[in-house]
C-alpha atoms as a PDB file:
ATOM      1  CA  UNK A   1     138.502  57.933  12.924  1.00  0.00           C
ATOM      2  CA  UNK A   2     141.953  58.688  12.367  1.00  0.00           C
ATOM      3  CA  UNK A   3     143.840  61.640  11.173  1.00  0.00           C
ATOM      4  CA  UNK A   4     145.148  60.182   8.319  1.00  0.00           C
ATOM      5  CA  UNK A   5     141.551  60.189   6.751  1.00  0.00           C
ATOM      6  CA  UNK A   6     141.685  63.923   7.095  1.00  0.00           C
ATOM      7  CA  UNK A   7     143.640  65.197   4.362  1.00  0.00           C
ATOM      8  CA  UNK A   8     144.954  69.144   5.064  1.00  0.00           C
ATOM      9  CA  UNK A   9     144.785  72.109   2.674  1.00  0.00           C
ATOM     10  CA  UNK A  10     141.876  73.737   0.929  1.00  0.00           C
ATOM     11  CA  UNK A  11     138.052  72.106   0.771  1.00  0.00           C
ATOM     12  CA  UNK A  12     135.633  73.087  -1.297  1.00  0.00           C
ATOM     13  CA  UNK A  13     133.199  75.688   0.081  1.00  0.00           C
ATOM     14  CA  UNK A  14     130.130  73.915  -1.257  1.00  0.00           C
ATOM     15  CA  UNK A  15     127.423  73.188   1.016  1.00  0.00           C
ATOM     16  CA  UNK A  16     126.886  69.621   1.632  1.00  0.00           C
ATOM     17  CA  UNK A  17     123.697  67.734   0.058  1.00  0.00           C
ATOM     18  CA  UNK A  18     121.888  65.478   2.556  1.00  0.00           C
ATOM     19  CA  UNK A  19     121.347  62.188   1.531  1.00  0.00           C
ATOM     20  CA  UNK A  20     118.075  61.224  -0.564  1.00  0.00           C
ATOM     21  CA  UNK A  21     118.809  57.082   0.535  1.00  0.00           C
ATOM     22  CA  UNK A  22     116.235  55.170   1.925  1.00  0.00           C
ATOM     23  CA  UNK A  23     117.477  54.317   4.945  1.00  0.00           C
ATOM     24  CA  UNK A  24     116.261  53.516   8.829  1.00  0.00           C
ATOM     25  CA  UNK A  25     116.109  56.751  11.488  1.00  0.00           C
ATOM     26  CA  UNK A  26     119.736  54.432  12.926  1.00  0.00           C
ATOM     27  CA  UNK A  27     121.277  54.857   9.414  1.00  0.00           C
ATOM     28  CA  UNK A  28     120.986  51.426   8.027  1.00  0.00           C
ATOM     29  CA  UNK A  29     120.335  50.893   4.554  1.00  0.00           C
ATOM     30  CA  UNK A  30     116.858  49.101   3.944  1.00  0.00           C
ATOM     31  CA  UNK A  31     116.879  46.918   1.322  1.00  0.00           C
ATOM     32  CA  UNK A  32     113.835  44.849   0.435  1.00  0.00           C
ATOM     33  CA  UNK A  33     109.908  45.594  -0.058  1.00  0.00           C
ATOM     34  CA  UNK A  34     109.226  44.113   3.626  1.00  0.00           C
ATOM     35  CA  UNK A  35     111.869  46.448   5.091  1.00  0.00           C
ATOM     36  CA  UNK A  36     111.029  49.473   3.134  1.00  0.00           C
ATOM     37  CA  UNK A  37     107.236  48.387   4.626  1.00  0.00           C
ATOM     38  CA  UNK A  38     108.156  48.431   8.166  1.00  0.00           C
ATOM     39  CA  UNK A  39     110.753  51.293   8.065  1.00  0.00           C
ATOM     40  CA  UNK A  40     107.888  53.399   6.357  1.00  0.00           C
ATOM     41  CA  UNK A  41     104.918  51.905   9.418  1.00  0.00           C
ATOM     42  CA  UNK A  42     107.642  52.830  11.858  1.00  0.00           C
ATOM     43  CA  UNK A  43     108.477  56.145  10.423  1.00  0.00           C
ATOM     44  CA  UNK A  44     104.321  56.831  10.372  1.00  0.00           C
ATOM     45  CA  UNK A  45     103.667  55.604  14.103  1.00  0.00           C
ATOM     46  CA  UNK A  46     106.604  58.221  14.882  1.00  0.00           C
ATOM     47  CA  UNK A  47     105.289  61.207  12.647  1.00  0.00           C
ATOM     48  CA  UNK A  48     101.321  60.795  13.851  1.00  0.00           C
ATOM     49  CA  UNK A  49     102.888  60.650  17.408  1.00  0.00           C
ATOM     50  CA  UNK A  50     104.951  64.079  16.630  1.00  0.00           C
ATOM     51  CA  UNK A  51     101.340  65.700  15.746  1.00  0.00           C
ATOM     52  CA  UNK A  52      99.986  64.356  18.645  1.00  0.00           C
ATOM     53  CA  UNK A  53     102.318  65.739  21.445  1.00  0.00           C
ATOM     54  CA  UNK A  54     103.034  68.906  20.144  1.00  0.00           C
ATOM     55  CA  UNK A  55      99.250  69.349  20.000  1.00  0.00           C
ATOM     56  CA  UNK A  56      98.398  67.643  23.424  1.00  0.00           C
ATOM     57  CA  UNK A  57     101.845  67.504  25.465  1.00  0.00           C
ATOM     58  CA  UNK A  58     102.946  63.917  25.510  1.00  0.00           C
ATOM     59  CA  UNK A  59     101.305  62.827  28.980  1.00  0.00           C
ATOM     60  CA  UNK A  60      97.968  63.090  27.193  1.00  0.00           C
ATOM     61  CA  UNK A  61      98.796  61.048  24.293  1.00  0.00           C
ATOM     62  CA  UNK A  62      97.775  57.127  24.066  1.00  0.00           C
ATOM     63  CA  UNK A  63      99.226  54.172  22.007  1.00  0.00           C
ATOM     64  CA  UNK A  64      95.799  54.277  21.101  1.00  0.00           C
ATOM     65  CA  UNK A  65      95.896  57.757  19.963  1.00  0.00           C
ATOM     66  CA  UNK A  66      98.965  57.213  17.924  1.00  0.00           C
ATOM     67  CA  UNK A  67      97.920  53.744  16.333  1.00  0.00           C
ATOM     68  CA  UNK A  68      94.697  55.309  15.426  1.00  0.00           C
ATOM     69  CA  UNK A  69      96.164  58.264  13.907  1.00  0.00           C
ATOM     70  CA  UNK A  70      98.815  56.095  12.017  1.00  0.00           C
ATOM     71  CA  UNK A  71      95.861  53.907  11.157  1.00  0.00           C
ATOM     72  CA  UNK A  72      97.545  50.393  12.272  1.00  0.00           C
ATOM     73  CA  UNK A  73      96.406  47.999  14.680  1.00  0.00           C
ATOM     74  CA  UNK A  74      97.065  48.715  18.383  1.00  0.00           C
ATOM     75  CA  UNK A  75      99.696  45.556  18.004  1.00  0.00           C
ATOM     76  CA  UNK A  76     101.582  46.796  15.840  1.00  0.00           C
ATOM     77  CA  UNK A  77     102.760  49.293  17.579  1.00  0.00           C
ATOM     78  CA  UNK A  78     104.372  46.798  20.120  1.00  0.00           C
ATOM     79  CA  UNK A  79     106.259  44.934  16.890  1.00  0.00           C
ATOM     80  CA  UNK A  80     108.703  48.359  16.916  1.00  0.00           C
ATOM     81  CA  UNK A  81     108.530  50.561  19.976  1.00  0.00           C
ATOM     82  CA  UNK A  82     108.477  49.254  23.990  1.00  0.00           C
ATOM     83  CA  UNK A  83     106.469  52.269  25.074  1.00  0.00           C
ATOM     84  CA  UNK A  84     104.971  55.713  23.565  1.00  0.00           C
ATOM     85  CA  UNK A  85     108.633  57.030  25.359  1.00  0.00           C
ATOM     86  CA  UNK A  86     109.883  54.915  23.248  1.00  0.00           C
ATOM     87  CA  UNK A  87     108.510  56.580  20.121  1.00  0.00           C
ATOM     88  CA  UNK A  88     110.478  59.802  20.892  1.00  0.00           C
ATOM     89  CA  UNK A  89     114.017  57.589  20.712  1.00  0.00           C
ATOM     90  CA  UNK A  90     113.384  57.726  17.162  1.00  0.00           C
ATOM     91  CA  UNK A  91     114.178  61.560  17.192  1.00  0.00           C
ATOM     92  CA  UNK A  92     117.829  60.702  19.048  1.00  0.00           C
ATOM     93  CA  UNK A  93     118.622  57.980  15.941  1.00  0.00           C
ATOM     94  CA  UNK A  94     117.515  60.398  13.411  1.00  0.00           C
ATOM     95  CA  UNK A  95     119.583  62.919  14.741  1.00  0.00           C
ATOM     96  CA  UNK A  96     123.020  60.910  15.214  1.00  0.00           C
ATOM     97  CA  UNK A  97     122.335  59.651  11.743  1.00  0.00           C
ATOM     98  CA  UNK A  98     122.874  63.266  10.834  1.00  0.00           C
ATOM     99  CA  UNK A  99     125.856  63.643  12.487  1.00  0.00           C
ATOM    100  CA  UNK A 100     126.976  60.847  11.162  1.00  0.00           C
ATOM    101  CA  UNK A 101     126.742  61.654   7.585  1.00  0.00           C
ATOM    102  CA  UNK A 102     127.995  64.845   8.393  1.00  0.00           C
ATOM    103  CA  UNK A 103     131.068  63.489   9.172  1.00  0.00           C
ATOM    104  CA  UNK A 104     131.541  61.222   5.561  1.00  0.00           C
ATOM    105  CA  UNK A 105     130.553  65.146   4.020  1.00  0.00           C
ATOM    106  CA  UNK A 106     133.574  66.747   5.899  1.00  0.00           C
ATOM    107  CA  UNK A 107     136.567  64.339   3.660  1.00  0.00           C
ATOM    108  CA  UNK A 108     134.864  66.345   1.103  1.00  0.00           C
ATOM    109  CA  UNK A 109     134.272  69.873   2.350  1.00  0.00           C
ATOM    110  CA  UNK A 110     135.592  72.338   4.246  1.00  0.00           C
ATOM    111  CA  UNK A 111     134.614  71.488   7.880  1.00  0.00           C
ATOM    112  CA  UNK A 112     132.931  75.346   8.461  1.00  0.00           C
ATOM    113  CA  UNK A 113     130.274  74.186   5.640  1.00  0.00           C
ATOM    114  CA  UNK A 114     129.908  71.084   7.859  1.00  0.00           C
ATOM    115  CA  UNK A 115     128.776  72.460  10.369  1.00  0.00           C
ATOM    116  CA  UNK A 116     127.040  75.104   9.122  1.00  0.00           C
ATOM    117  CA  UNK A 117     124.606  72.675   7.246  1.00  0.00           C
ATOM    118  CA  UNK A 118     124.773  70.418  10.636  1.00  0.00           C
ATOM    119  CA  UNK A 119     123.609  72.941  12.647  1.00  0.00           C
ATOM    120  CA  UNK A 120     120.749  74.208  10.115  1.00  0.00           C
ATOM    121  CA  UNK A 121     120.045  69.704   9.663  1.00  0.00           C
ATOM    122  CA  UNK A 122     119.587  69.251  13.794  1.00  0.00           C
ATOM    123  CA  UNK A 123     116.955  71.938  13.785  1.00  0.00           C
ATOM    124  CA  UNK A 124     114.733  70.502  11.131  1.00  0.00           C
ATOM    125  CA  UNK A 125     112.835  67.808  13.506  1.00  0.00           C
ATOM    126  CA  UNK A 126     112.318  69.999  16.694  1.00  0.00           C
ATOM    127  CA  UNK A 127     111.773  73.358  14.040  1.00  0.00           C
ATOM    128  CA  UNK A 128     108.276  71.701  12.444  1.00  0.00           C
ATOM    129  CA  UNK A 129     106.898  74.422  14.867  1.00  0.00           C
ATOM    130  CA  UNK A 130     107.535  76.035  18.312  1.00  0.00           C
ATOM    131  CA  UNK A 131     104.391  73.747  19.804  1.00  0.00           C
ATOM    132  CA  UNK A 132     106.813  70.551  18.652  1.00  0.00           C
ATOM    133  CA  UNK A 133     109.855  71.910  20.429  1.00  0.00           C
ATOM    134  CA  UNK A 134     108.364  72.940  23.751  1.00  0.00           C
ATOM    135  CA  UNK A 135     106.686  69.486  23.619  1.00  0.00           C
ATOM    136  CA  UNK A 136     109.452  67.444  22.837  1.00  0.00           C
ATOM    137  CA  UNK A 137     112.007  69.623  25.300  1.00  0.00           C
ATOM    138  CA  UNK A 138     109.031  68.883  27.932  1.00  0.00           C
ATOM    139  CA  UNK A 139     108.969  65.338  27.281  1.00  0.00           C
ATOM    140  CA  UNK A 140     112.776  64.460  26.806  1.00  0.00           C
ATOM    141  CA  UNK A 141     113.145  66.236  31.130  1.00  0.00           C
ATOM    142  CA  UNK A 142     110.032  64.051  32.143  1.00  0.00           C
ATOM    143  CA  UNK A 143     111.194  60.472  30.937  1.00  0.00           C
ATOM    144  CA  UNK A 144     114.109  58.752  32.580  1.00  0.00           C
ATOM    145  CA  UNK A 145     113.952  56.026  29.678  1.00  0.00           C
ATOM    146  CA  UNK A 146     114.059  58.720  26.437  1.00  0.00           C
ATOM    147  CA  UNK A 147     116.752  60.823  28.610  1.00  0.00           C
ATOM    148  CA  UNK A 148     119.070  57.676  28.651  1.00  0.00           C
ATOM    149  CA  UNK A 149     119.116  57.275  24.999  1.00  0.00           C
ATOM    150  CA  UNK A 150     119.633  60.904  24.424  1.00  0.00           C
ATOM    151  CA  UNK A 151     122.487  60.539  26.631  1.00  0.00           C
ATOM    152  CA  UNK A 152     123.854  58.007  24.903  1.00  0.00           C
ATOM    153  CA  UNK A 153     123.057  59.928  21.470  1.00  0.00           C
ATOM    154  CA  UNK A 154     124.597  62.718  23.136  1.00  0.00           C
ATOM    155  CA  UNK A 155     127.974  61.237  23.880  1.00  0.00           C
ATOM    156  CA  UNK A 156     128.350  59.634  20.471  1.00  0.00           C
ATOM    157  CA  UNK A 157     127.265  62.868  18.775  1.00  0.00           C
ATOM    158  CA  UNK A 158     129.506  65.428  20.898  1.00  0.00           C
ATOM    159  CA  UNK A 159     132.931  62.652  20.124  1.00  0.00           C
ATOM    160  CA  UNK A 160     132.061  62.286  16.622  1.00  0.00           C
ATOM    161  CA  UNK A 161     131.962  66.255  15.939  1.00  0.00           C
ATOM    162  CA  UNK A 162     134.952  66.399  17.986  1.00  0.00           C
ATOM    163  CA  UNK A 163     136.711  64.383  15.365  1.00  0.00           C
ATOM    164  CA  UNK A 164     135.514  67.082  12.689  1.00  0.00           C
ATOM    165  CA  UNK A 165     136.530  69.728  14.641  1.00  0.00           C
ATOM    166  CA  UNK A 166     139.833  67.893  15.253  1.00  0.00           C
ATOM    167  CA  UNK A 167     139.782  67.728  11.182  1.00  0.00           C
ATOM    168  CA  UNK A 168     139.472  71.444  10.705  1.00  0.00           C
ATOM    169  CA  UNK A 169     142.405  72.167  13.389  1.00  0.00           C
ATOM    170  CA  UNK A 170     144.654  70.123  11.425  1.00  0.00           C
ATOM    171  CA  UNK A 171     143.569  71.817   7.829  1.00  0.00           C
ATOM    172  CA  UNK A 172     143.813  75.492   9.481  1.00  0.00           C
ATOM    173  CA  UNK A 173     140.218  75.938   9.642  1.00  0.00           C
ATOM    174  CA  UNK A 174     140.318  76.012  13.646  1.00  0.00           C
ATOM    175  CA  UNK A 175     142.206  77.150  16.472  1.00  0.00           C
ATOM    176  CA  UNK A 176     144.630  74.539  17.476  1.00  0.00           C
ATOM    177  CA  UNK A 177     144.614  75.481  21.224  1.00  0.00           C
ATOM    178  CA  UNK A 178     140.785  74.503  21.124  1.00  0.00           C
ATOM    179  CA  UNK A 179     139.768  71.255  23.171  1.00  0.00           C
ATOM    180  CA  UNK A 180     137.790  69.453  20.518  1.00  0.00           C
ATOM    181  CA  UNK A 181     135.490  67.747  22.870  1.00  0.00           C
ATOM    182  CA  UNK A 182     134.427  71.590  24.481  1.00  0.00           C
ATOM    183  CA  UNK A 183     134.223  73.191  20.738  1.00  0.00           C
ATOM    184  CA  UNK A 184     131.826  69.497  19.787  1.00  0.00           C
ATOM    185  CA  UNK A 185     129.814  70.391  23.071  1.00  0.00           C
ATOM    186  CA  UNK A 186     129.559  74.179  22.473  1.00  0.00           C
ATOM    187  CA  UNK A 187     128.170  74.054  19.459  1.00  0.00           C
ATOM    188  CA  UNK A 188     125.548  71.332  20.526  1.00  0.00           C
ATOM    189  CA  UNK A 189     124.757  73.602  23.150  1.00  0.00           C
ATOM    190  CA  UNK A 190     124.386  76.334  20.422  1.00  0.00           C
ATOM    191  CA  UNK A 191     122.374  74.175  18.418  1.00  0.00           C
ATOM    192  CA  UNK A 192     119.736  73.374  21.371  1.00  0.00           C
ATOM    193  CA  UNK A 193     119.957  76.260  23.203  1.00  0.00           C
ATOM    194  CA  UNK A 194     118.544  78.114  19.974  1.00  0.00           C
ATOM    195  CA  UNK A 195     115.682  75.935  19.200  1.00  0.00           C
ATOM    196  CA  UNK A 196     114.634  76.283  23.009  1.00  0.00           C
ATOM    197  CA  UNK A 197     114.597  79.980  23.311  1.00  0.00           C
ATOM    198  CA  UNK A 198     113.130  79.678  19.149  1.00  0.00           C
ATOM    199  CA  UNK A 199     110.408  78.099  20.400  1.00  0.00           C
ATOM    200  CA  UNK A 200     109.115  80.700  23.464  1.00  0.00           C
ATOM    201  CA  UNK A 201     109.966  83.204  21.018  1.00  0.00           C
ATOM    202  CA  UNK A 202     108.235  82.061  18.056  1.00  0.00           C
ATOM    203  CA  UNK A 203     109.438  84.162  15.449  1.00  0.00           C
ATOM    204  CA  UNK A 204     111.833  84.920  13.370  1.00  0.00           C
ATOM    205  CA  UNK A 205     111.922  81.813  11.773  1.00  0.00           C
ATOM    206  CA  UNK A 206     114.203  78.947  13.127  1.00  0.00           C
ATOM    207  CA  UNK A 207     116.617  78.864  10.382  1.00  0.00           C
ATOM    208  CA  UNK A 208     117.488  82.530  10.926  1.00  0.00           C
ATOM    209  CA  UNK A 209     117.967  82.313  14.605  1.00  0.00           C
ATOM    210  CA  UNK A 210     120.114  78.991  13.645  1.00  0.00           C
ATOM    211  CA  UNK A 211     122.051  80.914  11.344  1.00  0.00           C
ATOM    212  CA  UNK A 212     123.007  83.862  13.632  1.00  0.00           C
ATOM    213  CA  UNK A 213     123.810  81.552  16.476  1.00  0.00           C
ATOM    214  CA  UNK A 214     126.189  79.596  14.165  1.00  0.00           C
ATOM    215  CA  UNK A 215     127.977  82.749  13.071  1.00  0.00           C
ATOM    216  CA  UNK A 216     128.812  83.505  16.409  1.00  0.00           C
ATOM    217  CA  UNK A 217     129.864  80.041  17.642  1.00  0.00           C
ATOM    218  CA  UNK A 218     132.258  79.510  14.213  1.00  0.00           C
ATOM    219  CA  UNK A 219     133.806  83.219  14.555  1.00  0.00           C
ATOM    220  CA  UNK A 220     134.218  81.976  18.409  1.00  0.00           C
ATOM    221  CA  UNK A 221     136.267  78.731  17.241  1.00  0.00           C
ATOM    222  CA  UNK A 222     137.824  79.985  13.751  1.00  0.00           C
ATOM    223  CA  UNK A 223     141.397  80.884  13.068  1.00  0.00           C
ATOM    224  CA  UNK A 224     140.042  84.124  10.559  1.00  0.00           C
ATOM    225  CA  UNK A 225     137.780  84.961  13.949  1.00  0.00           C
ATOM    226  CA  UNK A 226     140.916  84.908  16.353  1.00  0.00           C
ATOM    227  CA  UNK A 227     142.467  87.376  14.446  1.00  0.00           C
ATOM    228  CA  UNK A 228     139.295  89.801  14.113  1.00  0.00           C
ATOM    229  CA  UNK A 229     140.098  92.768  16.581  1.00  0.00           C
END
């Protein structure tokens, strides 16, 4: 994106509002009863398969399992994911989809709300419960195929906040002496690194450990937080 989409001066300070769209866990529209059908199947077989491993650890989890659970046939399955690996790449399109929109929703607000809703929207899938986010942290280290497309997700994710943190250097928001690729990569790394140490902890709640750890990171990358004493 260039900078000349970024427009400098003042945002508002409203929090951005997630989109209420139907659309596919890759962002696509869907259009159509058939495609609203096998978005919504797809969406199921990835849900019932969320319950499943962060009650039994994925290794212990069948297609079966998940088909049965989802209540489809056993070949359906096959018509949207290669393997029950496969299921979790779902989670890695969900979450670049946020980041994506998160990007249209910083021409229109200050990039500190950004990322502040961002941070709070990336902990929503691994946050259902601390059971979910051991499982899911578990699976994503033990299969090479689900780490590829996370690293891929990854890169994508880390350059695209990198072009909103490039956004709020040029408005003022932002130290200009900042790398924006590090500041997009620290505050992933904020981001996962709380939900992980969230989940062996348990409690407070998620949101509250998100928003403490996103305090930090923005006074850490903020002009008004360079010039606190």
């Amino acid at each position: 994106m260039s900078k000349g989409q970024y427009s400098k001066g003042a945002k508002k300070q409203t929090r951005p509002t997630p989109s209420t769209s139907t659309i596919s866990p890759a962002g696509t529209p869907v259009s159509g009863r058939r495609e609203r059908r096998a978005t919504e199947t797809r969406i199921r077989l990835f849900r019932c398969a969320l319950a499943l491993i962060a009650e039994r650890g994925l290794p212990n989890v069948t297609v079966g399992d998940i088909t049965e659970a989802a209540d489809v046939g056993k070949g359906t399955f096959f018509n949207y994911f290669e393997s029950k690996d496969h299921v979790l790449g779902v989670m890695a399109e969900i979450q670049i989809n946020k980041i994506r929109e998160a990007r249209s929703n910083s021409l229109h607000h200050t990039v500190q709300a950004t990322l502040h809703q961002l941070a709070l929207q990336l902990s929503e899938e691994p946050g259902r419960s601390p059971a979910l986010a051991r499982a899911l942290i578990s699976s994503f280290l033990g299969s090479p195929s689900v780490r590829e497309i996370l690293k891929r997700n990854m890169h994508e994710g880390r350059k695209t906040i990198g072009e909103m943190i490039s956004a709020g250097q040029e408005r003022g928001e932002i130290r200009p002496n900042l790398k924006k690729e590090k500041a997009a990569m620290q505050f992933l790394q904020s981001v996962l690194g709380t939900v992980l140490i969230w989940s062996l902890h348990e409690s407070p709640a998620l949101n509250t450990w998100i928003e403490e750890s996103f305090q930090h990171y923005w006074r850490s990358i903020s002009v008004a937080g360079e010039q606190v004493p």
